[in-house]
C-alpha atoms as a PDB file:
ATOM      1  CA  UNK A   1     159.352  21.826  79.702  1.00  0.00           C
ATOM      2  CA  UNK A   2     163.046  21.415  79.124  1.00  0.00           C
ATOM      3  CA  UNK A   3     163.815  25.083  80.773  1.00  0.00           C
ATOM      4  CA  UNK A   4     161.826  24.249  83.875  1.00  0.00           C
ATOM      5  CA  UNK A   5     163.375  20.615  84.060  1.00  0.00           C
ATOM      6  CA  UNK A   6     167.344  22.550  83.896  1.00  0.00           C
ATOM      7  CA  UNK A   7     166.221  24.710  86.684  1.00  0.00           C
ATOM      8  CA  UNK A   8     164.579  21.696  88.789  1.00  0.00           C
ATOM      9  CA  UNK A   9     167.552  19.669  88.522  1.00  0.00           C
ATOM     10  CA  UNK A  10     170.325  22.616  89.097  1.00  0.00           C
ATOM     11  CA  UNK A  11     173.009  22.012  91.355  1.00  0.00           C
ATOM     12  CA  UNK A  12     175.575  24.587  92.867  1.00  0.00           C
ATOM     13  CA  UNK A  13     179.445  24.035  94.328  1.00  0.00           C
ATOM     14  CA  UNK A  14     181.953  26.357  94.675  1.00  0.00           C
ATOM     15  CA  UNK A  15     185.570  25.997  96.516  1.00  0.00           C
ATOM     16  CA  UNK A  16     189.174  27.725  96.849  1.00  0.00           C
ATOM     17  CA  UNK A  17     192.060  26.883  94.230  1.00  0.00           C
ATOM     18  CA  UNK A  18     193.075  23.676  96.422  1.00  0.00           C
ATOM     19  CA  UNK A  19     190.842  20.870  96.085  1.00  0.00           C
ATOM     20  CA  UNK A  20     188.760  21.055  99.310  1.00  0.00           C
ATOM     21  CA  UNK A  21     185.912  19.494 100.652  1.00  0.00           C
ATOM     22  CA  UNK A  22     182.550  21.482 102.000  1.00  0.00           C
ATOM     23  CA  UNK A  23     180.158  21.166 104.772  1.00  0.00           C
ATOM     24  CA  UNK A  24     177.216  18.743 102.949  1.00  0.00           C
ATOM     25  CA  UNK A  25     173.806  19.311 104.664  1.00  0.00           C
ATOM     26  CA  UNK A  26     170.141  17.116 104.936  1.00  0.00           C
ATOM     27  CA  UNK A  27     169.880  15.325 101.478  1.00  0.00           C
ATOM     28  CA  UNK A  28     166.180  15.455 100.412  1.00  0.00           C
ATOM     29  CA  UNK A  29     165.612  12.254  98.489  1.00  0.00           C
ATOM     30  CA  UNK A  30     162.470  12.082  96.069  1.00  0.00           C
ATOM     31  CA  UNK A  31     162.323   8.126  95.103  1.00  0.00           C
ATOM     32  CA  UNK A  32     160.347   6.849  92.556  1.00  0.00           C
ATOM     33  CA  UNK A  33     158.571   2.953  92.722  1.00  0.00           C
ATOM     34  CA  UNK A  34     161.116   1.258  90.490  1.00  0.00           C
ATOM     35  CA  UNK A  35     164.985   1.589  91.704  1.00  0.00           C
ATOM     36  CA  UNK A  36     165.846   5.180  91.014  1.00  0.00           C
ATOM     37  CA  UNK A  37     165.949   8.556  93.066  1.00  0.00           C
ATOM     38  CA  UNK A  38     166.394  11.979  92.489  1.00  0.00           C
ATOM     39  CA  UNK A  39     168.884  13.016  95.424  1.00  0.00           C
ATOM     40  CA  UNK A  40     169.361  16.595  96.374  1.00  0.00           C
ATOM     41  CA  UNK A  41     171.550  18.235  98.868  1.00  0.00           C
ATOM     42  CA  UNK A  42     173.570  21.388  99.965  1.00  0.00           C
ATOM     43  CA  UNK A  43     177.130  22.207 100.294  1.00  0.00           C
ATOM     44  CA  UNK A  44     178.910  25.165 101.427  1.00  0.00           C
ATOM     45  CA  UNK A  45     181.803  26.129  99.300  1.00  0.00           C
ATOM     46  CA  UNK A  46     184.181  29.328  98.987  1.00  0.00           C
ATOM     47  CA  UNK A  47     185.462  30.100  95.280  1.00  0.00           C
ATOM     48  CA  UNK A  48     188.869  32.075  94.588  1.00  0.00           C
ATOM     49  CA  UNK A  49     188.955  34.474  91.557  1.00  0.00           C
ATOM     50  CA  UNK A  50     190.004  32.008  88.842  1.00  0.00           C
ATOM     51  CA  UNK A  51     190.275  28.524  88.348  1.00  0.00           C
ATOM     52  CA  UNK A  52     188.402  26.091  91.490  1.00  0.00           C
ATOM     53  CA  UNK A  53     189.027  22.068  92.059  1.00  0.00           C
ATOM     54  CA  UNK A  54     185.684  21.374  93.951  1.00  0.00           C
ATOM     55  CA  UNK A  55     185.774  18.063  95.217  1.00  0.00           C
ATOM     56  CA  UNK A  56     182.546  16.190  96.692  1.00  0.00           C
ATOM     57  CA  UNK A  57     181.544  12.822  98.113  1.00  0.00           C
ATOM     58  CA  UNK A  58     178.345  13.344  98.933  1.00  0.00           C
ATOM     59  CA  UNK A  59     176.566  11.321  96.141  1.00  0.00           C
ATOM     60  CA  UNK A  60     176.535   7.649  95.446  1.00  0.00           C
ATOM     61  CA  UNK A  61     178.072   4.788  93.566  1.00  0.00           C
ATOM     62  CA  UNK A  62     175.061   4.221  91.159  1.00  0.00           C
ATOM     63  CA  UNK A  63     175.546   7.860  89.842  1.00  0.00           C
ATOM     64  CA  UNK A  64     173.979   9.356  86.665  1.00  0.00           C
ATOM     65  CA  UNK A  65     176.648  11.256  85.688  1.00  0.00           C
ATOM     66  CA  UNK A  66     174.959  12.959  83.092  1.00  0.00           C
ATOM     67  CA  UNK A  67     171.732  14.330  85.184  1.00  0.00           C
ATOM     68  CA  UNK A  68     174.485  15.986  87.633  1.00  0.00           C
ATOM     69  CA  UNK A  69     173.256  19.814  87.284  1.00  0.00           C
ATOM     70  CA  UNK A  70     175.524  22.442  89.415  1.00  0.00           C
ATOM     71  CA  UNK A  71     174.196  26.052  90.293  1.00  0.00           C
ATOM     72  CA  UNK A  72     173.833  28.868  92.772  1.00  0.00           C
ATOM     73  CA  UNK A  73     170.723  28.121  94.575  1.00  0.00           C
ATOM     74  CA  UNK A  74     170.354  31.853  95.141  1.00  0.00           C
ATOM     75  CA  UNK A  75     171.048  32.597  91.311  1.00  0.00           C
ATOM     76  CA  UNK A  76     173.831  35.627  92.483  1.00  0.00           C
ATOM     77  CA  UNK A  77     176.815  34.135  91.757  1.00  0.00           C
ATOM     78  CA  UNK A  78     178.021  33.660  87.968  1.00  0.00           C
ATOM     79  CA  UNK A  79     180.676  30.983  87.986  1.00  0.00           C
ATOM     80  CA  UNK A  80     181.441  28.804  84.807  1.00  0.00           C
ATOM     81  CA  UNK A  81     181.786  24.848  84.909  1.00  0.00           C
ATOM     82  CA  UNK A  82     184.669  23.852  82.805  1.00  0.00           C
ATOM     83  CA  UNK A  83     185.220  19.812  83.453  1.00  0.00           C
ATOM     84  CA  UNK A  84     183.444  17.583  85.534  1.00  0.00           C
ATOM     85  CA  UNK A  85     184.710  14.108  86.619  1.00  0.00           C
ATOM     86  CA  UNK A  86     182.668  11.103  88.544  1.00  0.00           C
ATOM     87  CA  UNK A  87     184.467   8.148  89.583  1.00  0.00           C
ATOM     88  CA  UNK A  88     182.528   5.541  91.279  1.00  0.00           C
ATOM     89  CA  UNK A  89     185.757   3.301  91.745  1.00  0.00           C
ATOM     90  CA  UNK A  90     186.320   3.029  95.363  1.00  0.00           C
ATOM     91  CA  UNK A  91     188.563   1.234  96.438  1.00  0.00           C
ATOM     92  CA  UNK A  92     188.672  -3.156  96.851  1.00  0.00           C
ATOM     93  CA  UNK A  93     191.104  -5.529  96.518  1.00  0.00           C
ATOM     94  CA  UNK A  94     190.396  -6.103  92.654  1.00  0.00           C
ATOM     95  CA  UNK A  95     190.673  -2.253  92.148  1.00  0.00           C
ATOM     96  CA  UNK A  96     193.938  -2.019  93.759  1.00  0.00           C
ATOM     97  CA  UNK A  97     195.437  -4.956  92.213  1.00  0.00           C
ATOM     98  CA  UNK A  98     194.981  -3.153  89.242  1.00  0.00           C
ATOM     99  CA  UNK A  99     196.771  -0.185  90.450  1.00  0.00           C
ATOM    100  CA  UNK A 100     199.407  -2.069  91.313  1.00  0.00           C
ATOM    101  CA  UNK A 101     199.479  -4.362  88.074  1.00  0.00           C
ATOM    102  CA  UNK A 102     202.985  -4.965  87.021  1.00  0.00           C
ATOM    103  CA  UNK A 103     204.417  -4.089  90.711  1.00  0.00           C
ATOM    104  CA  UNK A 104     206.053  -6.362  93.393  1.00  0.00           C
ATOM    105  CA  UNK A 105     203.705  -6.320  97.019  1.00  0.00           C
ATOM    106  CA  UNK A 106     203.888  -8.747 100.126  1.00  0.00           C
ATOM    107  CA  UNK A 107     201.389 -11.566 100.237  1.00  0.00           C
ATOM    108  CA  UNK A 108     200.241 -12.577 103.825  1.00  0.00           C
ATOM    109  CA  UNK A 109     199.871 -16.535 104.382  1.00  0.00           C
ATOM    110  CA  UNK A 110     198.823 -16.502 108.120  1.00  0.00           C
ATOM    111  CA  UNK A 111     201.407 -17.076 110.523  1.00  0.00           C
ATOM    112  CA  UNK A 112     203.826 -19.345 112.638  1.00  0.00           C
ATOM    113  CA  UNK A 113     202.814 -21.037 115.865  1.00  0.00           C
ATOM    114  CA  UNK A 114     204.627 -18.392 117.589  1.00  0.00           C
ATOM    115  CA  UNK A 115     202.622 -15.892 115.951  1.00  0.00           C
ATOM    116  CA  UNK A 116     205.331 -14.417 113.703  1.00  0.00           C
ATOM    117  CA  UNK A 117     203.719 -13.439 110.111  1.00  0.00           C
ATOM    118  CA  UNK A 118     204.464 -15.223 107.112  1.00  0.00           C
ATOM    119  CA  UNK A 119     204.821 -12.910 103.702  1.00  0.00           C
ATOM    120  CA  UNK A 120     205.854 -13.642 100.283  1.00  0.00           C
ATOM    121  CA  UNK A 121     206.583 -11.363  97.837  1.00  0.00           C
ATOM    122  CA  UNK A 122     204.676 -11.632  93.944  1.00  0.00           C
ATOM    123  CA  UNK A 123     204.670  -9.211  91.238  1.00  0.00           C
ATOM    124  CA  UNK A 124     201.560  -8.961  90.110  1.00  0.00           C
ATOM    125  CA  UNK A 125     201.488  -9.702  86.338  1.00  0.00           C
ATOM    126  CA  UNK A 126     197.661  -9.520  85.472  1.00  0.00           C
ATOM    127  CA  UNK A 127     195.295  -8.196  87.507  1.00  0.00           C
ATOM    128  CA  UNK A 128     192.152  -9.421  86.436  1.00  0.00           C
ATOM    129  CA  UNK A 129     190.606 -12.578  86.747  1.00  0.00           C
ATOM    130  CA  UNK A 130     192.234 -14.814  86.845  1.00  0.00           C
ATOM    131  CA  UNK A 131     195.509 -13.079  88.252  1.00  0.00           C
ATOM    132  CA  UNK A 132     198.420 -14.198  87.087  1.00  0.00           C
ATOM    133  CA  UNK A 133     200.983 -13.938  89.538  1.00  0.00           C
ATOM    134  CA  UNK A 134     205.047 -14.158  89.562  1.00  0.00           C
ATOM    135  CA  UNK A 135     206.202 -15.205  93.123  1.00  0.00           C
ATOM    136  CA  UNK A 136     209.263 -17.504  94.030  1.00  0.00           C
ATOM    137  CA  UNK A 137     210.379 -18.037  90.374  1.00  0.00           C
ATOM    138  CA  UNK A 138     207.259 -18.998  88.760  1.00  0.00           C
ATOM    139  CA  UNK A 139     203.734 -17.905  87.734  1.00  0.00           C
ATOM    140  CA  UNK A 140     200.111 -19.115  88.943  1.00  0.00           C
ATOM    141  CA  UNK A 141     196.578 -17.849  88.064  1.00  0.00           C
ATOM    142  CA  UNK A 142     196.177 -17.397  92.072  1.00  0.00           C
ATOM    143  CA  UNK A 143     197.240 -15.314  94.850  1.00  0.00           C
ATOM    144  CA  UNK A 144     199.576 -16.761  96.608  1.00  0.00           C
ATOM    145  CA  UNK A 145     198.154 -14.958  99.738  1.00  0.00           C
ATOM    146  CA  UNK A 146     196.242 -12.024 101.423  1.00  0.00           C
ATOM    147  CA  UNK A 147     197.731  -9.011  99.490  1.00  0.00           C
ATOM    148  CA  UNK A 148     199.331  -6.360 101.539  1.00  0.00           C
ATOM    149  CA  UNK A 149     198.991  -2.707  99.718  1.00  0.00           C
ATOM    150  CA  UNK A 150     200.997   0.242 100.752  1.00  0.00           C
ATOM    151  CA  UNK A 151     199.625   2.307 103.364  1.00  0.00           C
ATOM    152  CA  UNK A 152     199.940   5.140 101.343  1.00  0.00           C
ATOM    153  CA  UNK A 153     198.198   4.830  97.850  1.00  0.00           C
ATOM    154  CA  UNK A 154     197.790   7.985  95.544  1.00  0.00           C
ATOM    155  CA  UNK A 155     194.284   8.820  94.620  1.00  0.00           C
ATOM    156  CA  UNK A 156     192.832   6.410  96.699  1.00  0.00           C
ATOM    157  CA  UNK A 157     188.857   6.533  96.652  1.00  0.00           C
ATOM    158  CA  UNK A 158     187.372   5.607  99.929  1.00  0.00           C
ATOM    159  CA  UNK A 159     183.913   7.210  98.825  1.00  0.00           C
ATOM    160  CA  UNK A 160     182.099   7.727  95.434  1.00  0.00           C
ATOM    161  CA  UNK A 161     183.984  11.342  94.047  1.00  0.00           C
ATOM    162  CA  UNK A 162     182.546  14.104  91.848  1.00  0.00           C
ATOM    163  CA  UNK A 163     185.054  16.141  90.842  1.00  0.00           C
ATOM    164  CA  UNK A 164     184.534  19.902  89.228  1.00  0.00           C
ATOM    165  CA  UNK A 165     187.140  22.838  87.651  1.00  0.00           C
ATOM    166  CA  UNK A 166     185.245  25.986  87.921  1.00  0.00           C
ATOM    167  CA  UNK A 167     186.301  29.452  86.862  1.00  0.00           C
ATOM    168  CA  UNK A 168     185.073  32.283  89.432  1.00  0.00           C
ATOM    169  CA  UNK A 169     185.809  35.960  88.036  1.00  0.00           C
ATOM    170  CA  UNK A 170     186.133  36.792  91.599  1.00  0.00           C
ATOM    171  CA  UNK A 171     185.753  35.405  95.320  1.00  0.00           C
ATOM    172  CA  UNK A 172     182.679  34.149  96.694  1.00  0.00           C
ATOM    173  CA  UNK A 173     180.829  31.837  99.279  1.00  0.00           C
ATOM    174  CA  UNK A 174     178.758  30.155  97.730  1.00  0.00           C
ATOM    175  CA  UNK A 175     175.353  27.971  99.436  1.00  0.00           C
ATOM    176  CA  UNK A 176     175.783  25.276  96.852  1.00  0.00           C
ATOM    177  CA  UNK A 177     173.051  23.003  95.891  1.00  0.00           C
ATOM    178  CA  UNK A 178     173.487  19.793  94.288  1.00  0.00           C
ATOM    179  CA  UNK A 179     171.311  17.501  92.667  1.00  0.00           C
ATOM    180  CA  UNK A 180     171.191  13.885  90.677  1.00  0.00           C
ATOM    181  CA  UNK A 181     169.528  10.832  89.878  1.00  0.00           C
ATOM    182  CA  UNK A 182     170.885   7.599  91.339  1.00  0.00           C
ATOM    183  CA  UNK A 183     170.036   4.054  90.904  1.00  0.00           C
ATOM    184  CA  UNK A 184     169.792   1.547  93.912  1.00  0.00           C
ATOM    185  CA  UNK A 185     166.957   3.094  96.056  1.00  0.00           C
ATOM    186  CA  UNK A 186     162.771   1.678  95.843  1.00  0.00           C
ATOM    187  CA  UNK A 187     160.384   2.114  97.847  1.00  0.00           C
ATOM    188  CA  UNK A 188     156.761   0.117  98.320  1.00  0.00           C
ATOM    189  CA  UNK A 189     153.588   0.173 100.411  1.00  0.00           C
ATOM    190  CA  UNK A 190     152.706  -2.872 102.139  1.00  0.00           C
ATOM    191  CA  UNK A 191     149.971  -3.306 104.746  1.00  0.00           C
ATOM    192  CA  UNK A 192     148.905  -5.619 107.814  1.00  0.00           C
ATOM    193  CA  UNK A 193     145.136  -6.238 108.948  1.00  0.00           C
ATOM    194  CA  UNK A 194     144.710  -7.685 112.146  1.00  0.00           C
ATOM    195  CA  UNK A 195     141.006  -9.154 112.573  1.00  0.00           C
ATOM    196  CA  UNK A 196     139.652 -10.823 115.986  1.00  0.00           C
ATOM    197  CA  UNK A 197     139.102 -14.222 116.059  1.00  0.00           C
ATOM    198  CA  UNK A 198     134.945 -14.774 115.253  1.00  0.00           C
ATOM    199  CA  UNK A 199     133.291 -17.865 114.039  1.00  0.00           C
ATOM    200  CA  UNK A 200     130.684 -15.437 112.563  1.00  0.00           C
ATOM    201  CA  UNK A 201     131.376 -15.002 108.725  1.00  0.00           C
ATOM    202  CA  UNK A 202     127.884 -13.406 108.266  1.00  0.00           C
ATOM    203  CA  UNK A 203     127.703  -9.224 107.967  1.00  0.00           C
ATOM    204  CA  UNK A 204     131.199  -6.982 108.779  1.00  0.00           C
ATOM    205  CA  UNK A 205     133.410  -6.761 111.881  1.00  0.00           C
ATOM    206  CA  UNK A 206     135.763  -3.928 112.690  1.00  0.00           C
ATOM    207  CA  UNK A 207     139.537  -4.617 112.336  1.00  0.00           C
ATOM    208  CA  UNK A 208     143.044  -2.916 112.637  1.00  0.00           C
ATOM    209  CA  UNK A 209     144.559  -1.758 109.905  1.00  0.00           C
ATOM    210  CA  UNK A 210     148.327  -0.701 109.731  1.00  0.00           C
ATOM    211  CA  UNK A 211     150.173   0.702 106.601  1.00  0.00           C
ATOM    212  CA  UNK A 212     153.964   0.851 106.220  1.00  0.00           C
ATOM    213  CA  UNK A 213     156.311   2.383 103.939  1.00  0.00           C
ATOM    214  CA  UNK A 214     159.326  -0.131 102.958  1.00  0.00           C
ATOM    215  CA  UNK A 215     162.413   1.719 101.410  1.00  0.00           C
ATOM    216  CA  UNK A 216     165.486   0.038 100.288  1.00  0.00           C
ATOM    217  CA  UNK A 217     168.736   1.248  99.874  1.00  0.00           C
ATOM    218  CA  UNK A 218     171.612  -0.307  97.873  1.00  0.00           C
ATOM    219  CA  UNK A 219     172.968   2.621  96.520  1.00  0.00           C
ATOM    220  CA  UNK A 220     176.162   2.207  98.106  1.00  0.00           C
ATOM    221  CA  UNK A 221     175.609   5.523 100.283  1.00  0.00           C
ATOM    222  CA  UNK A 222     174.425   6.353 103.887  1.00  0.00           C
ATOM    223  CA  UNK A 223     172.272   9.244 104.189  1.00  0.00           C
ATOM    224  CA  UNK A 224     172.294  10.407 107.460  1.00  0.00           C
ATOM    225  CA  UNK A 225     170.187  13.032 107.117  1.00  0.00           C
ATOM    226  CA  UNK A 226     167.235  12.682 104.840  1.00  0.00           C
ATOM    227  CA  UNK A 227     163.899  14.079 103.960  1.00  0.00           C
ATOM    228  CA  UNK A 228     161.830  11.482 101.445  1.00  0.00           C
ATOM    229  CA  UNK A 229     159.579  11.737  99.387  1.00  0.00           C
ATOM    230  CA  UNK A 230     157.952   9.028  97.527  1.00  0.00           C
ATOM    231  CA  UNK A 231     156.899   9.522  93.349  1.00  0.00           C
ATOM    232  CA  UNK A 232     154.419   6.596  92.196  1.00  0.00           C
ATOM    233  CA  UNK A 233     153.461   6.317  89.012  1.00  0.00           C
ATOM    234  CA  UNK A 234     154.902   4.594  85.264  1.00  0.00           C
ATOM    235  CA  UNK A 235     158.169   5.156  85.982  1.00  0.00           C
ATOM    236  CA  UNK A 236     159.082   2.366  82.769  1.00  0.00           C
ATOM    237  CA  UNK A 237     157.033   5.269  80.836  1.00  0.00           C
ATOM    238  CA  UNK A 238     158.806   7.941  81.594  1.00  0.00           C
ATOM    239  CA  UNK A 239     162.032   5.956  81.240  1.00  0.00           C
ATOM    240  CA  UNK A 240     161.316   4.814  77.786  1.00  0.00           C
ATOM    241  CA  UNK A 241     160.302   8.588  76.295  1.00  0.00           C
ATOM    242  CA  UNK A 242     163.888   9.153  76.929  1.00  0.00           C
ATOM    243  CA  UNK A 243     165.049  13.183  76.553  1.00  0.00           C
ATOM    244  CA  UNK A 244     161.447  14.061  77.010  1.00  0.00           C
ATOM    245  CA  UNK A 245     160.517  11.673  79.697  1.00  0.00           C
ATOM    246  CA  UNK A 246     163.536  13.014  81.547  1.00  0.00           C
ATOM    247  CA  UNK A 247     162.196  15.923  81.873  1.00  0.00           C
ATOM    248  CA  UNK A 248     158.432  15.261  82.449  1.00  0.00           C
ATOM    249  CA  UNK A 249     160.359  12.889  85.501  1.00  0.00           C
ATOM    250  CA  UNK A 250     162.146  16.263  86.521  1.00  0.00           C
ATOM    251  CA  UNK A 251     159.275  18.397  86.155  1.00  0.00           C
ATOM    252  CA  UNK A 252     157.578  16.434  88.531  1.00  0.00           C
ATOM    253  CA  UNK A 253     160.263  15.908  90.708  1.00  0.00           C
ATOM    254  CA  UNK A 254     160.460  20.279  90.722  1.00  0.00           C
ATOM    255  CA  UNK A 255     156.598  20.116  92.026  1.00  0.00           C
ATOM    256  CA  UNK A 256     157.512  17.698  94.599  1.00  0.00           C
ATOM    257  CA  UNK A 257     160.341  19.608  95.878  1.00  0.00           C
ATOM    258  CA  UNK A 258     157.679  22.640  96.681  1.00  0.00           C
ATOM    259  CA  UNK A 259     154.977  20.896  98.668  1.00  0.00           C
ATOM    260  CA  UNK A 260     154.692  22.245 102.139  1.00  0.00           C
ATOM    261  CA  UNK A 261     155.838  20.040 104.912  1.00  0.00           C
ATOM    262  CA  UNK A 262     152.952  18.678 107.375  1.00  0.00           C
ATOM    263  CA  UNK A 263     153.071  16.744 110.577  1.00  0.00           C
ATOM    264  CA  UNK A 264     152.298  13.584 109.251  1.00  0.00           C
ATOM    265  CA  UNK A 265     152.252  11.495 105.588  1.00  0.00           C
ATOM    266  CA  UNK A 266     150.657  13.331 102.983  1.00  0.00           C
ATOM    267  CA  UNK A 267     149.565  12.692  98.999  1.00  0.00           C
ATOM    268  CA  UNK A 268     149.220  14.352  96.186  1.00  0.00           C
ATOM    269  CA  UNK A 269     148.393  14.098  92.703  1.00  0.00           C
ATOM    270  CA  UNK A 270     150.420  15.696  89.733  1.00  0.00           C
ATOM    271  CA  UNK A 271     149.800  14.293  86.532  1.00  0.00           C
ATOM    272  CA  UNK A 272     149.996  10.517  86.435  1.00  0.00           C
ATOM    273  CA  UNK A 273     151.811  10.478  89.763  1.00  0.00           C
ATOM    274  CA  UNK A 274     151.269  10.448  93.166  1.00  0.00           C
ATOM    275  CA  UNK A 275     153.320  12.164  95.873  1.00  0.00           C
ATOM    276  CA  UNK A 276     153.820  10.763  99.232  1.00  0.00           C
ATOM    277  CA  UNK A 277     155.630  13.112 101.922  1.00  0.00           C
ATOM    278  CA  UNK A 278     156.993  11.486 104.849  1.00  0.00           C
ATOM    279  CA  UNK A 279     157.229  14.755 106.851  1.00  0.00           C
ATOM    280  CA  UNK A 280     160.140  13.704 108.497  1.00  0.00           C
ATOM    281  CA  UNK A 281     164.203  13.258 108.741  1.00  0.00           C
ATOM    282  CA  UNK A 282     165.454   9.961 108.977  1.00  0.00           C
ATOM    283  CA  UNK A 283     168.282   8.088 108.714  1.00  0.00           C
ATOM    284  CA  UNK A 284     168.994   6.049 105.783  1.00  0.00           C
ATOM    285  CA  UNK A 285     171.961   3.633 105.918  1.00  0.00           C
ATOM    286  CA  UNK A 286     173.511   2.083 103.054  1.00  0.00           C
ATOM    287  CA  UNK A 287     171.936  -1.995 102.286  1.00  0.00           C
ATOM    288  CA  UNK A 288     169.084  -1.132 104.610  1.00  0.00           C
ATOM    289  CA  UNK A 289     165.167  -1.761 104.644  1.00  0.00           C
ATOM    290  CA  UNK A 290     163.640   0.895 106.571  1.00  0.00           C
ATOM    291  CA  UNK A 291     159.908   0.876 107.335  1.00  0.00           C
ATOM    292  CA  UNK A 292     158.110   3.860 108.732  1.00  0.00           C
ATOM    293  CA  UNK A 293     154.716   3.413 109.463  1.00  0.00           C
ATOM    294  CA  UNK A 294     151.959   5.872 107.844  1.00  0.00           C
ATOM    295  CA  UNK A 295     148.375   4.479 108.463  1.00  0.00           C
ATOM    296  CA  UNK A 296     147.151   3.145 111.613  1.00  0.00           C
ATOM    297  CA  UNK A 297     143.429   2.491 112.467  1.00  0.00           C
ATOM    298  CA  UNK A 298     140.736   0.467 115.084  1.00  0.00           C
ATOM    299  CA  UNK A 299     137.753   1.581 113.139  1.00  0.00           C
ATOM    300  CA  UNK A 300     138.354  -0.175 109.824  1.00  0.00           C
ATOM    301  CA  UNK A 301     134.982  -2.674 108.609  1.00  0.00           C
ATOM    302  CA  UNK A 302     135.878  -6.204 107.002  1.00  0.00           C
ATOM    303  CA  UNK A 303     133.644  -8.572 105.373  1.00  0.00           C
ATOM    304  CA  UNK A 304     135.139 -12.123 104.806  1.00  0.00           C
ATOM    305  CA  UNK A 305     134.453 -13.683 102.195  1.00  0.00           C
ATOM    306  CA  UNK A 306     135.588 -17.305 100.867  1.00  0.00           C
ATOM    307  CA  UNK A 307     135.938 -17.934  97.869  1.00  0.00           C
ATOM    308  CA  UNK A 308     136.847 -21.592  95.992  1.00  0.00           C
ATOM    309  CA  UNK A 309     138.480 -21.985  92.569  1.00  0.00           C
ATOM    310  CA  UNK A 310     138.705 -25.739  91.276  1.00  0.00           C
ATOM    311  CA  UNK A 311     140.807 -24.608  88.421  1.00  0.00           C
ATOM    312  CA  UNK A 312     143.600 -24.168  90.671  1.00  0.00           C
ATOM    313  CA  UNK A 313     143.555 -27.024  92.886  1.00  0.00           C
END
């Protein structure tokens, strides 16, 4: 199970010498019921005979850093993975006060009637809350201002980063693949039934039905090309075996990945789970709820039925 889970979860990059970044294509997203995702994508890359800085940002800021798996999707090219680096730190105000802990910068404090700025000048002494800054002679635990950073700022992350030194015995392009498990995405199934208006409770009446998919995602990421698929099933079960569950998660994540597309939603069983195929590429934008319908029908029968509980009066 663990050999089949490695090969589900493989990942592929490859790039010249000088840090570059590749072409990224759709992102096929498989998420699971309780805020996790297995995110998989493709990236073109060109390696150089010996050592490769492969730099991506295609991934997002709730990370697993240690289910990142990189491969040749085709299996032809040999290439050997010597470091790999994820930083999630992009850059805010409280990062960059850090970076520039100990340093002198211009605080903004509005400006003039006349419209002319107004800037004072603090050395940042601590950075973290509370700062403690040194400006005009003596030291408060506030900024004095709007800080004003350098426009230039080395290794300055505007976007989650995976980073990657890979040793190529010769040239290649390489159709990359990569593949991990992020935090921040859930999905759910909620429905609406519209019924007519009847006096009549007696016997059944027909009514609409209409089923929607509700995904949410605050991974920090847009995807602006995805495929989804949605996993339901014991996801605190599989989290909880740990090692193993990992891989019973990837395994059936790996017979997700091979269902054949249709023209509308479709499920499956595998195992305990359930598989629910969109069928479709959407657009997923980071902090959004995005609902795509999947049931619709006029023909549905409903009963009413009243019911009274005293206990909970």
């Amino acid at each position: 199970m663990t050999k089949f889970a490695f090969a589900i979860l493989s990942v592929s990059l490859g790039t010249a010498a000088v840090a570059q970044q590749g072409g990224a294509g759709p992102t096929a997203l498989t998420i699971y019921n309780q805020d996790f995702a297995v995110a998989r994508t493709t990236v073109d890359m060109n390696l150089t005979a010996g050592t490769n800085q492969v730099t991506t940002t295609n991934v997002t800021t709730q990370l697993e850093a240690d289910s990142v798996v990189l491969r040749d999707a085709a299996g032809k090219i040999a290439f050997k993975i010597d470091e790999q680096n994820y930083d999630a730190g992009v850059a805010d105000q409280n990062s960059l006060l850090q970076k520039y802990e100990g340093k002198t910068i211009q605080f903004s404090q509005g400006r003039t009637q006349d419209g002319k700025p107004i800037t004072v000048e603090g050395r940042i002494i601590r950075a973290t809350q509370p700062p403690l800054i040194e400006s005009n002679g003596t030291m408060q635990f506030e900024l004095p201002g709007t800080p004003l950073f350098p426009a230039s700022v080395d290794g300055l992350l505007l976007k989650p980063t995976l980073h990657w030194q890979i040793y190529s015995a010769k040239a290649a392009h390489v159709g990359a693949e990569l593949a991990y498990i992020t935090h921040g995405m859930s999905w759910q199934a909620t429905y609406n039934v519209v019924a007519p208006e009847s006096k009549d409770v007696a016997g059944s009446e027909k009514v609409d039905v209409m089923g929607w998919v509700t995904i949410q995602n605050n991974t920090g990421t847009e995807f602006p090309q995805a495929t989804i698929k949605l996993m339901a099933g014991d996801v605190a079960k599989i989290r909880n075996l740990a090692i193993n569950g990992r891989a019973v998660m990837y395994e059936s994540m790996g017979k997700a990945m091979a269902v054949a597309p249709a023209q509308e939603v479709t499920q499956q069983a595998f195992d305990d789970f359930h598989l629910y195929d969109l069928n479709r590429t959407v657009a997923l934008r980071s902090g959004e709820t995005k609902q795509v319908q999947f049931l619709e029908s006029g023909e549905v029968s409903m009963s009413r039925i009243y019911e009274y509980d005293g206990g909970n009066v």
